[in-house]
N, C-alpha and C. Protein backbone atom coordinates (compact mmCIF):
# COMPACT_ATOMS: atom_id res chain seq x y z
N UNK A 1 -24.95 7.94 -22.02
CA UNK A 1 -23.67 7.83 -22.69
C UNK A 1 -23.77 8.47 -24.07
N UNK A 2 -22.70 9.02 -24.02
CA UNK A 2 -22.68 9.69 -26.00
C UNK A 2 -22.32 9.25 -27.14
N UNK A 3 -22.64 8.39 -27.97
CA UNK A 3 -21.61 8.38 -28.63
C UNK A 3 -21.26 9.16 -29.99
N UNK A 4 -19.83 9.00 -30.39
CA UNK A 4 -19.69 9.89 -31.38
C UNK A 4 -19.06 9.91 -32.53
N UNK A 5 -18.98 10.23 -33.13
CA UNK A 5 -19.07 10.26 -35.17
C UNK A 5 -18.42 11.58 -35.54
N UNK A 6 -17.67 11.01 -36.41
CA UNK A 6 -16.85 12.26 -36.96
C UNK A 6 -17.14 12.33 -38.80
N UNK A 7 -17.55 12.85 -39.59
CA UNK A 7 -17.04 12.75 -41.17
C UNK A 7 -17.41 13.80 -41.75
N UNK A 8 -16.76 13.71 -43.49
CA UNK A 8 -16.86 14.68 -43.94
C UNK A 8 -18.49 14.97 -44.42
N UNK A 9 -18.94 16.38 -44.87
CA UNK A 9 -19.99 16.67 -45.71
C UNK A 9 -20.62 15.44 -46.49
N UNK A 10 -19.24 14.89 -47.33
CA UNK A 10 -19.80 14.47 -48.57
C UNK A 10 -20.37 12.68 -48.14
N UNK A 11 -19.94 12.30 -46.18
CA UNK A 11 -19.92 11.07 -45.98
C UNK A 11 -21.60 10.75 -45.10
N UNK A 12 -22.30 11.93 -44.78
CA UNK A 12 -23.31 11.99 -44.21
C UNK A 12 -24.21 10.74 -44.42
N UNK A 13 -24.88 10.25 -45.76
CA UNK A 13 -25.14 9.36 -46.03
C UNK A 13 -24.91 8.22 -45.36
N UNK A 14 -23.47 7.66 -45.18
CA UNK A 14 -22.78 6.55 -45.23
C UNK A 14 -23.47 6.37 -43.80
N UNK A 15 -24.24 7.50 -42.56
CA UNK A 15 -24.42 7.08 -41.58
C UNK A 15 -26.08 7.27 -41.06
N UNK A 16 -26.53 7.18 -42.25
CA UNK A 16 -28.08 6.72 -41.89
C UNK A 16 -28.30 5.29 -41.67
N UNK A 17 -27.94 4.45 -41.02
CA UNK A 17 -28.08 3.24 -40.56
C UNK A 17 -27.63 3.11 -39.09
N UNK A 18 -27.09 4.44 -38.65
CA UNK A 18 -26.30 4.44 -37.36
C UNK A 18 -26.96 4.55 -36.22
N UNK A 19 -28.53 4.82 -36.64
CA UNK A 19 -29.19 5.23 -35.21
C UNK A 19 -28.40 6.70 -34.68
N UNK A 20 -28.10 7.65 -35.50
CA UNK A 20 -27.62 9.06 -35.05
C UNK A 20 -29.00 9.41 -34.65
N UNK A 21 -28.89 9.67 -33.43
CA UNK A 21 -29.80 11.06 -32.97
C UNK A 21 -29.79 12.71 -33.09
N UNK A 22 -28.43 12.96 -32.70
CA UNK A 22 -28.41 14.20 -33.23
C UNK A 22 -26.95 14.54 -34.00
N UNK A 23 -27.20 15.62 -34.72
CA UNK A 23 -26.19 15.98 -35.92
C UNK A 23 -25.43 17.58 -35.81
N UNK A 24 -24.27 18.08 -35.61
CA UNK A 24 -23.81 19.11 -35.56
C UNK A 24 -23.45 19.12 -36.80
N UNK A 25 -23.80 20.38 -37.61
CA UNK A 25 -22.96 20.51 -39.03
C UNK A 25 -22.30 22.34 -38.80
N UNK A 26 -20.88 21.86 -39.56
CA UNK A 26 -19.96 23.30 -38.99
C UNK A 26 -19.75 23.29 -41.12
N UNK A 27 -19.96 24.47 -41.23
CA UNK A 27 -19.70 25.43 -42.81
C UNK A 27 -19.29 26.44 -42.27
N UNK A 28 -18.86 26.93 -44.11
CA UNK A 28 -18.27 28.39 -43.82
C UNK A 28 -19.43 29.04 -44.13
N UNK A 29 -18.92 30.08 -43.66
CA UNK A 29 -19.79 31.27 -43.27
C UNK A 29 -21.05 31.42 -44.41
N UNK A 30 -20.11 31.58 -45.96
CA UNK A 30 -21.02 32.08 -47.40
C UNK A 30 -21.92 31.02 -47.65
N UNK A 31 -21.23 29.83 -46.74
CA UNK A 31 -22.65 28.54 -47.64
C UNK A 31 -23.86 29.01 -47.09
N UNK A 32 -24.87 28.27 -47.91
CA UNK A 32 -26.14 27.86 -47.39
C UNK A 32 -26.58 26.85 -46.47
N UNK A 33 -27.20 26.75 -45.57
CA UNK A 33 -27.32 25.87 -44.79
C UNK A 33 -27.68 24.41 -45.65
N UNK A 34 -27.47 22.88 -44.46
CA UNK A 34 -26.96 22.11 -44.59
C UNK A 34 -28.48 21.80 -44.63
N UNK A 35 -28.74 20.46 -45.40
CA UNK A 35 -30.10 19.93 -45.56
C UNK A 35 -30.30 18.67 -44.49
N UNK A 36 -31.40 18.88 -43.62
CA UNK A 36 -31.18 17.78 -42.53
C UNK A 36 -31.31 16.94 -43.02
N UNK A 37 -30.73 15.50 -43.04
CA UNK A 37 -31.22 14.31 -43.81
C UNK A 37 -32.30 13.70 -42.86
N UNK A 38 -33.42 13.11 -44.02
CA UNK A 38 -34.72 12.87 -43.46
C UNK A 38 -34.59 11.64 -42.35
N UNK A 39 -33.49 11.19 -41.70
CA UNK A 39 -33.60 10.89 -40.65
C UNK A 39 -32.79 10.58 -39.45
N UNK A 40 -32.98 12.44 -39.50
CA UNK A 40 -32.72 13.33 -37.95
C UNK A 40 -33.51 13.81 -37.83
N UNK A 41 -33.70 14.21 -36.38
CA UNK A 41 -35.26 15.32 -36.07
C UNK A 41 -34.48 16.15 -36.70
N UNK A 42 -35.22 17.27 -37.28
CA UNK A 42 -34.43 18.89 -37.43
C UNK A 42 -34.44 19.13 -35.99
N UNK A 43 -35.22 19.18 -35.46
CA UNK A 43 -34.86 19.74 -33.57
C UNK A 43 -34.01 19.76 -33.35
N UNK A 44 -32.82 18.29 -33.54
CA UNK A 44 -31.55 17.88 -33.55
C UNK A 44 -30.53 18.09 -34.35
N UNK A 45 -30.75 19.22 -35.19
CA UNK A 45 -29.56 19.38 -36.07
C UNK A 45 -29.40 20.84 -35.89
N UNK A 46 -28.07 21.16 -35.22
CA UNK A 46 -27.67 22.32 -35.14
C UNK A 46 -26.97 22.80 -36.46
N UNK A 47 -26.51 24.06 -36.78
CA UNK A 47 -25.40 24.72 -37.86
C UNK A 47 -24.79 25.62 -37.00
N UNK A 48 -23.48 25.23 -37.41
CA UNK A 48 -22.60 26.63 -36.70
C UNK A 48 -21.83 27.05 -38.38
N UNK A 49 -21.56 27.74 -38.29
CA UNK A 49 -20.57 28.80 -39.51
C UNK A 49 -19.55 29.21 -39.05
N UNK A 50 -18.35 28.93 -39.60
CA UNK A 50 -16.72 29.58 -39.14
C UNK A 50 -15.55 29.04 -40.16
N UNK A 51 -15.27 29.49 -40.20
CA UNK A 51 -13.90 28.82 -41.13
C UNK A 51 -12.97 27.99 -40.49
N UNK A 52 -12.74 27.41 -41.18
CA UNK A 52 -11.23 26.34 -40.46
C UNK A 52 -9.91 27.16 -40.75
N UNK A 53 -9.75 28.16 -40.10
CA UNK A 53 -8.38 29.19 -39.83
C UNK A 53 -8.07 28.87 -39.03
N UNK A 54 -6.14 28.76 -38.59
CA UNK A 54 -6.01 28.62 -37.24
C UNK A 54 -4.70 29.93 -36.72
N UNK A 55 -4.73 30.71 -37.98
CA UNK A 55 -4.04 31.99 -37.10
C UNK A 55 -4.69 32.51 -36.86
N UNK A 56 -3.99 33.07 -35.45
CA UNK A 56 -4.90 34.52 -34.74
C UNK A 56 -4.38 35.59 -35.59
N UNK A 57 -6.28 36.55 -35.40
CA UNK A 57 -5.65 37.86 -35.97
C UNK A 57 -6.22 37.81 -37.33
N UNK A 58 -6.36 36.67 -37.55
CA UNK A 58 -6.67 36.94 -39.07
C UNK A 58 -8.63 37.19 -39.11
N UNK A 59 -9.25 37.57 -40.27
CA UNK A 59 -10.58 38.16 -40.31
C UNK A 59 -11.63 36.60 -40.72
N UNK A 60 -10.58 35.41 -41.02
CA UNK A 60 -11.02 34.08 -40.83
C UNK A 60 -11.19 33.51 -39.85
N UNK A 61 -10.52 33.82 -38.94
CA UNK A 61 -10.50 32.93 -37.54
C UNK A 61 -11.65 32.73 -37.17
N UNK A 62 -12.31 31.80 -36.44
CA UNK A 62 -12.90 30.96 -35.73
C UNK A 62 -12.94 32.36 -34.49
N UNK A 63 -14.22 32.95 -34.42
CA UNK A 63 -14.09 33.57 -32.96
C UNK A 63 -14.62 33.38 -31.66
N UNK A 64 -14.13 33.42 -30.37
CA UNK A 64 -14.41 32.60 -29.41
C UNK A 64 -15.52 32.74 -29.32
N UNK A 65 -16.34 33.52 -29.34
CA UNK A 65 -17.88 33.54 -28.76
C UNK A 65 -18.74 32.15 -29.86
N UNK A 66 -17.82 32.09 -30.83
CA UNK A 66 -18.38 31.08 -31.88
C UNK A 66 -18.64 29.62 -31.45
N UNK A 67 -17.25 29.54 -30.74
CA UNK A 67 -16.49 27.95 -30.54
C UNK A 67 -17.38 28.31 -28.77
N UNK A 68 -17.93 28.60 -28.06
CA UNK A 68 -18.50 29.03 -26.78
C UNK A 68 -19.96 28.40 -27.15
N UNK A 69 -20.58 29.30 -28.59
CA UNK A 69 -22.10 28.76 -28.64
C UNK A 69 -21.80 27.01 -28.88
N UNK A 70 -21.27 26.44 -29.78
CA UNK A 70 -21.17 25.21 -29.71
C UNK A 70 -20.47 24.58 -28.41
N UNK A 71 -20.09 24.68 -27.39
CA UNK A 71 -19.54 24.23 -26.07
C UNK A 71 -20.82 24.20 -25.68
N UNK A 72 -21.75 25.33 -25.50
CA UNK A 72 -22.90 25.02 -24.42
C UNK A 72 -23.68 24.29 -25.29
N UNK A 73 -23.57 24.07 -26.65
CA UNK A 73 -24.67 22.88 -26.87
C UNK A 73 -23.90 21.53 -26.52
N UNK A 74 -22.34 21.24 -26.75
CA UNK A 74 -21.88 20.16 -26.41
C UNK A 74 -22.25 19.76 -24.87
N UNK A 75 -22.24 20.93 -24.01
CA UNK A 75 -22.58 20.73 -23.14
C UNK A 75 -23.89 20.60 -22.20
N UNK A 76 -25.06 20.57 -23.31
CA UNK A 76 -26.25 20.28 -23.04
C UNK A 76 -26.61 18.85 -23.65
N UNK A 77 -25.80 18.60 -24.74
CA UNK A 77 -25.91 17.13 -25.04
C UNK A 77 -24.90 16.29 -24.13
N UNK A 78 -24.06 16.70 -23.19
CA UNK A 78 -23.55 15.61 -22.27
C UNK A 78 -24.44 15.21 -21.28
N UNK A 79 -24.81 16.80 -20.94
CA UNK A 79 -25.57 16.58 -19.90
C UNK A 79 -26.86 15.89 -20.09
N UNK A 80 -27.33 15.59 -21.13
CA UNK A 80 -28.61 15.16 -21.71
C UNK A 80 -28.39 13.39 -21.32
N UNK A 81 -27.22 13.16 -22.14
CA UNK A 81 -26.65 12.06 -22.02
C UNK A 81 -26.44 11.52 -19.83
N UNK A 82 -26.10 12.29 -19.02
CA UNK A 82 -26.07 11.85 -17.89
C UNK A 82 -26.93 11.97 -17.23
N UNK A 83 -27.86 12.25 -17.77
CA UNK A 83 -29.53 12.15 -17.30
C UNK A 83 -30.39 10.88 -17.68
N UNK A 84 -29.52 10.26 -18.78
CA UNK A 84 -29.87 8.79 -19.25
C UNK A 84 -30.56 9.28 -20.69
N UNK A 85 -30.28 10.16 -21.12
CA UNK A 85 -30.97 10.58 -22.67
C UNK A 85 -30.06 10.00 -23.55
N UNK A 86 -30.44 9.04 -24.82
CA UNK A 86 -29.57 8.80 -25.88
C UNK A 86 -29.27 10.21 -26.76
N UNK A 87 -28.16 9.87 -27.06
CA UNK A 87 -27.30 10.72 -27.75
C UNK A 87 -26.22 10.15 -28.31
N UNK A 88 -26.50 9.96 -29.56
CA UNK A 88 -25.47 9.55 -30.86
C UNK A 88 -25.49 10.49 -31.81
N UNK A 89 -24.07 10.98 -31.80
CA UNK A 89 -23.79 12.19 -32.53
C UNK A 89 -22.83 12.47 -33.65
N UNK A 90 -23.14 13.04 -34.44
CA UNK A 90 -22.63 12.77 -35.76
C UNK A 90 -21.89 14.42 -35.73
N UNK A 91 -20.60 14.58 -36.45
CA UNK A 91 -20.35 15.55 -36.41
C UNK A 91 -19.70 15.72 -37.44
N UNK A 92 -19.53 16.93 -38.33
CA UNK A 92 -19.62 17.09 -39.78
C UNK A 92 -19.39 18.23 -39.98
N UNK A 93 -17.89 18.75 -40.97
CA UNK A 93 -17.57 19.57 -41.84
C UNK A 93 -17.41 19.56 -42.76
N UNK A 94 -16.67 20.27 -43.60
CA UNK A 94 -16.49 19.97 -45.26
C UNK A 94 -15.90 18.89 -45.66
N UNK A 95 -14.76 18.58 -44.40
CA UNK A 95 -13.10 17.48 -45.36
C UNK A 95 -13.77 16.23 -43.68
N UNK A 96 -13.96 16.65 -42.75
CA UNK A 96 -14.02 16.06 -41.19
C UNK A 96 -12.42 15.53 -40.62
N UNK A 97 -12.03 16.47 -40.94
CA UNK A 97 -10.58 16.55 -40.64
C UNK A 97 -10.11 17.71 -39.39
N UNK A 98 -10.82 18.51 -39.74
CA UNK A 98 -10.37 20.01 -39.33
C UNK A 98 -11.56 20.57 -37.92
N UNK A 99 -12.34 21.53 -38.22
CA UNK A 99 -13.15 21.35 -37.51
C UNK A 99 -14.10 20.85 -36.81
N UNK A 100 -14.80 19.63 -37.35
CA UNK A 100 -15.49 18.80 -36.69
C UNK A 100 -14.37 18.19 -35.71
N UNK A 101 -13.18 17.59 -36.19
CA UNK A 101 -12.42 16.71 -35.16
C UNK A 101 -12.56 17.89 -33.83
N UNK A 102 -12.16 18.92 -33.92
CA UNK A 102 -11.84 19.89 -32.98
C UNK A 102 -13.11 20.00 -32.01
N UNK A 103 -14.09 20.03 -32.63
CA UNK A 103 -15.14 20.10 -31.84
C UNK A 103 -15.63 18.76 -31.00
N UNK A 104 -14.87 17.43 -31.90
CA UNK A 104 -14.92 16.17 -31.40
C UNK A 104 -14.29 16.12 -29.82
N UNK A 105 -13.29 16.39 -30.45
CA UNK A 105 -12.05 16.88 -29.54
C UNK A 105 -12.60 17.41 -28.13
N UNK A 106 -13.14 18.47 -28.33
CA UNK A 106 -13.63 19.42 -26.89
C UNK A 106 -14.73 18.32 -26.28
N UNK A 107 -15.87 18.03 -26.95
CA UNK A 107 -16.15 17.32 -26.21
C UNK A 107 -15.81 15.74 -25.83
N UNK A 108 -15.22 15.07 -26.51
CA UNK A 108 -14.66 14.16 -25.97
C UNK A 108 -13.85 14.39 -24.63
N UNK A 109 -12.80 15.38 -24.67
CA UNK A 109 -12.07 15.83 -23.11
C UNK A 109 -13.17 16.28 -22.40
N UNK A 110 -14.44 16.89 -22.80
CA UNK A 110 -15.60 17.13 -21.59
C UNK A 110 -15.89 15.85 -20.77
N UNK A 111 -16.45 14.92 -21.71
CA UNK A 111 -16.87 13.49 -21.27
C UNK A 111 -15.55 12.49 -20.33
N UNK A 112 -14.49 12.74 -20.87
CA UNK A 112 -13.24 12.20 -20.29
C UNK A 112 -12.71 12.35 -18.91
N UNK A 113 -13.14 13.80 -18.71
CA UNK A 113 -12.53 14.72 -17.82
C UNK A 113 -11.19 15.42 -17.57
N UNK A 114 -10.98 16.36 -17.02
CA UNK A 114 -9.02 16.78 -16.98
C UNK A 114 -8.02 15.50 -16.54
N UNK A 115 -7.27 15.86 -17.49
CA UNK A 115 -5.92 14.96 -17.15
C UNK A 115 -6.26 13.47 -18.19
N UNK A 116 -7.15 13.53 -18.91
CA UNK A 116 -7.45 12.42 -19.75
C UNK A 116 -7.16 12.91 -21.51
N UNK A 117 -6.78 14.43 -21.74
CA UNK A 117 -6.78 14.97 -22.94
C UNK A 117 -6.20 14.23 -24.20
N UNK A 118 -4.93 13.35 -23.47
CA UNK A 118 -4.09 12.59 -24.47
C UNK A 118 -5.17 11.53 -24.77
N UNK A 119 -5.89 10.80 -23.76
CA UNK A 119 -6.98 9.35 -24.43
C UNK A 119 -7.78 10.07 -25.49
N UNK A 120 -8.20 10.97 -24.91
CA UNK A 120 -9.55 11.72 -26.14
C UNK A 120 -9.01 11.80 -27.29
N UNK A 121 -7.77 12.81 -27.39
CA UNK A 121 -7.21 12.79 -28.70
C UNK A 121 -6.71 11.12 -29.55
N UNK A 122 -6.66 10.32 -28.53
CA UNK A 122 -6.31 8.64 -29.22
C UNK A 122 -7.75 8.32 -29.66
N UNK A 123 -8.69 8.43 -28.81
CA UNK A 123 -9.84 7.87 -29.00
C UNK A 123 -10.46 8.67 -30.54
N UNK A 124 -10.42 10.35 -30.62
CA UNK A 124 -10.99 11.14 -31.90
C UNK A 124 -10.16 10.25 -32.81
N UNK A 125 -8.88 10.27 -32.43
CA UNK A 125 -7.93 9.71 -33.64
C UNK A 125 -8.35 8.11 -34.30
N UNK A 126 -8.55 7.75 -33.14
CA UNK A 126 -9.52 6.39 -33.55
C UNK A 126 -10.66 6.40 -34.56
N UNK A 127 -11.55 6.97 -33.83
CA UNK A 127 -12.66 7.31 -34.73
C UNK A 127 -12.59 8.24 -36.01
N UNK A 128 -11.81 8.82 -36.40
CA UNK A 128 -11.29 9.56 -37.74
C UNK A 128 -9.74 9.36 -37.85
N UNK A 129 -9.37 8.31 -38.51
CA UNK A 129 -7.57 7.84 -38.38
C UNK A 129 -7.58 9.34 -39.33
N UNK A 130 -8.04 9.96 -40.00
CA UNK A 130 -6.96 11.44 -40.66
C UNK A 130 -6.98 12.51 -39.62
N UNK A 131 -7.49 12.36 -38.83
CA UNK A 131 -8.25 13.75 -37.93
C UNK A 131 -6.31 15.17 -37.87
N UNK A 132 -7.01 16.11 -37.93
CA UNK A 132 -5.97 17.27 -37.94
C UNK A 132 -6.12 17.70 -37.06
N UNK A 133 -7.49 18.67 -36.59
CA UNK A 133 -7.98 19.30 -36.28
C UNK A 133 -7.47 20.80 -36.23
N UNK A 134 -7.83 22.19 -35.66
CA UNK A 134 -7.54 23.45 -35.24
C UNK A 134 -7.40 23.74 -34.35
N UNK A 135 -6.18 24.22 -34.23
CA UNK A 135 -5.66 24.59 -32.51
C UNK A 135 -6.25 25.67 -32.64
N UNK A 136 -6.86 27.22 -32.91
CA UNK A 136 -7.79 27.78 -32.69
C UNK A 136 -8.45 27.27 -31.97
N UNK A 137 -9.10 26.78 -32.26
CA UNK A 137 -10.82 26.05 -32.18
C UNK A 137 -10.68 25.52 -30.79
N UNK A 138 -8.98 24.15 -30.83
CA UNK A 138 -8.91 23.61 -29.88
C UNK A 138 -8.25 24.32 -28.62
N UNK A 139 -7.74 25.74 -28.82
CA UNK A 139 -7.19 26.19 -27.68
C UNK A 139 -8.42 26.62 -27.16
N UNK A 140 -9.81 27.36 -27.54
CA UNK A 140 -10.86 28.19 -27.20
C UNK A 140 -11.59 27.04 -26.52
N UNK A 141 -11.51 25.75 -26.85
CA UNK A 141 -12.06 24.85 -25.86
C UNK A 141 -11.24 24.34 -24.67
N UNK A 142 -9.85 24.47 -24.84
CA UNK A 142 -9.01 24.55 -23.77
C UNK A 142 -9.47 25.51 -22.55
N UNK A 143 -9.30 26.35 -23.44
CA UNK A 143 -9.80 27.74 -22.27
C UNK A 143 -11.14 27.24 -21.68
N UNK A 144 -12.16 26.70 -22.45
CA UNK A 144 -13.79 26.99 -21.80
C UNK A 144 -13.12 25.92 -20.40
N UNK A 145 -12.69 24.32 -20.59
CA UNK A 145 -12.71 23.64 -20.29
C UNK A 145 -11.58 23.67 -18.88
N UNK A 146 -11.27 24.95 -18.98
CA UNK A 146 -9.66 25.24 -17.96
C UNK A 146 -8.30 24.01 -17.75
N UNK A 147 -8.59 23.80 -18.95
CA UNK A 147 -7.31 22.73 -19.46
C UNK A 147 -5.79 23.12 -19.41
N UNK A 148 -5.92 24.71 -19.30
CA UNK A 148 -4.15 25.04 -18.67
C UNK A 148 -3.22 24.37 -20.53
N UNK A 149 -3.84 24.89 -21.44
CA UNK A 149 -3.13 24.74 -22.51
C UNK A 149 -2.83 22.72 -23.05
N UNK A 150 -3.14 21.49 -22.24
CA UNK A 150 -3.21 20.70 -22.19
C UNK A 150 -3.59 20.19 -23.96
N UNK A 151 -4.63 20.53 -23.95
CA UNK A 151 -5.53 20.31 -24.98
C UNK A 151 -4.66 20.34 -26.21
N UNK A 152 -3.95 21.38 -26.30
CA UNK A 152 -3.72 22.61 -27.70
C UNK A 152 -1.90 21.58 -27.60
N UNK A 153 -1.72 21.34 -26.42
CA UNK A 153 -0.29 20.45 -26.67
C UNK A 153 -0.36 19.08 -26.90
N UNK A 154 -1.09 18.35 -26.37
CA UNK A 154 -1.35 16.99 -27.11
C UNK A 154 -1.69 17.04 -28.60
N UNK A 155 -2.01 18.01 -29.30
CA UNK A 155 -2.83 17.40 -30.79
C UNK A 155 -1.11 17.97 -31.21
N UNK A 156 -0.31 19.58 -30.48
CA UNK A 156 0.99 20.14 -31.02
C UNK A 156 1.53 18.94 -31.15
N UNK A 157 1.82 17.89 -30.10
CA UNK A 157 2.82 16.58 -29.91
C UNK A 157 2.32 15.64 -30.99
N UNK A 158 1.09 15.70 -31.54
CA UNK A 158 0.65 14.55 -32.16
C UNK A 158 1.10 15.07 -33.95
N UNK A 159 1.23 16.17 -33.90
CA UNK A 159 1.56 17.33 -35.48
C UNK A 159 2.95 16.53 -35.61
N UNK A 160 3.83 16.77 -34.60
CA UNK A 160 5.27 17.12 -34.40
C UNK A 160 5.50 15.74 -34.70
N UNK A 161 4.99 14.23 -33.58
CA UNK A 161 5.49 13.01 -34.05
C UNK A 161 4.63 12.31 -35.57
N UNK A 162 3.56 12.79 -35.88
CA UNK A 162 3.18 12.03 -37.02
C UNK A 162 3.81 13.09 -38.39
N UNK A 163 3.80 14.45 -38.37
CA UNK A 163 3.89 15.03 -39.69
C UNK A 163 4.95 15.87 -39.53
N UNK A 164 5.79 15.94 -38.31
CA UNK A 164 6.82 16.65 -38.20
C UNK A 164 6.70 18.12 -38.39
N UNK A 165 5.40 18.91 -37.93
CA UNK A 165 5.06 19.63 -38.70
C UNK A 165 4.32 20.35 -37.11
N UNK A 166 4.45 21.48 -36.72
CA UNK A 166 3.40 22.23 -35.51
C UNK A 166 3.25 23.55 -36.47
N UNK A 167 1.96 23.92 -36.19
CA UNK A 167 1.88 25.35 -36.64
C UNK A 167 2.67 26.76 -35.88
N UNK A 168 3.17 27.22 -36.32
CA UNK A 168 3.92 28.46 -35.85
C UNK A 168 2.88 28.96 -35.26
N UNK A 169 1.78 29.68 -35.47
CA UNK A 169 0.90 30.60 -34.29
C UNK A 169 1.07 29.75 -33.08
N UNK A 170 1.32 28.84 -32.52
CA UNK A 170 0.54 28.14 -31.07
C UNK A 170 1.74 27.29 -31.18
């Protein structure tokens, strides 16, 4: 079983008592990498780099082959997990609003399965009550996941009834 953790950069701390096993940290591109805190394996701490953009087209965007390398690690830590491997996972951007939720997001609907997209998004929302996330991010996991756009309209419906607000690209 997986479980999973959403926060910002600055909340990392707050979850060294959690028994995290492993740690995804998402920056932009210019930072320097993230300092593993002394207790995670480094083995277990991935970095991905991308910006939290969510128009297409632009030279910020999130590009799919990006949001793809983190799918097959999400998807080696599920599978890790249904082999009976612990896996408590912490997942971490700058604000943990934006991209981490998104990446929460994909794999939570991995673990869920199709036709469960709306629980995942209640459940991320649970576990981060601010969560935004990027329809970028979250359509490119739509696609890996052959969600038929599912994905990218539950978080649109969740914009529209909490902030009255959908992004024009999507």
């Amino acid at each position: 079983m997986i479980q999973v953790h959403i926060c910002g950069r600055g909340e990392i701390p707050d979850f060294k008592d959690k028994s995290i096993t492993h740690l995804v940290s998402i920056i932009d591109p210019q930072e320097s990498l993230v300092v593993t805190p002394e207790w995670i394996n480094p083995s277990n701490h991935v970095t991905y780099k991308f910006h939290d953009v969510e128009a297409p087209g632009m030279s910020m965007t999130p590009e799919k082959w990006e949001i793809k390398e983190v799918m097959d690690h999400l998807r080696e830590l599920y599978s890790l997990s249904e082999r009976g491997g612990n896996v408590n996972l912490l997942v971490h951007c700058f604000a943990g609003i934006g991209r981490s939720v998104s990446i929460a997001y994909i794999l939570m609907c991995l673990i869920m399965g199709s036709g469960k997209e709306s629980e995942a998004w209640k459940e991320i929302h649970r576990l981060r009550k601010w969560a935004w996330g990027n329809l970028m991010i979250i359509s490119y996991g739509d696609e890996f996941l052959q969600r038929n756009g599912k994905m990218v309209e539950v978080v649109k419906e969740f914009r529209q009834n909490e902030c009255g607000t959908v992004s024009s690209y999507f």
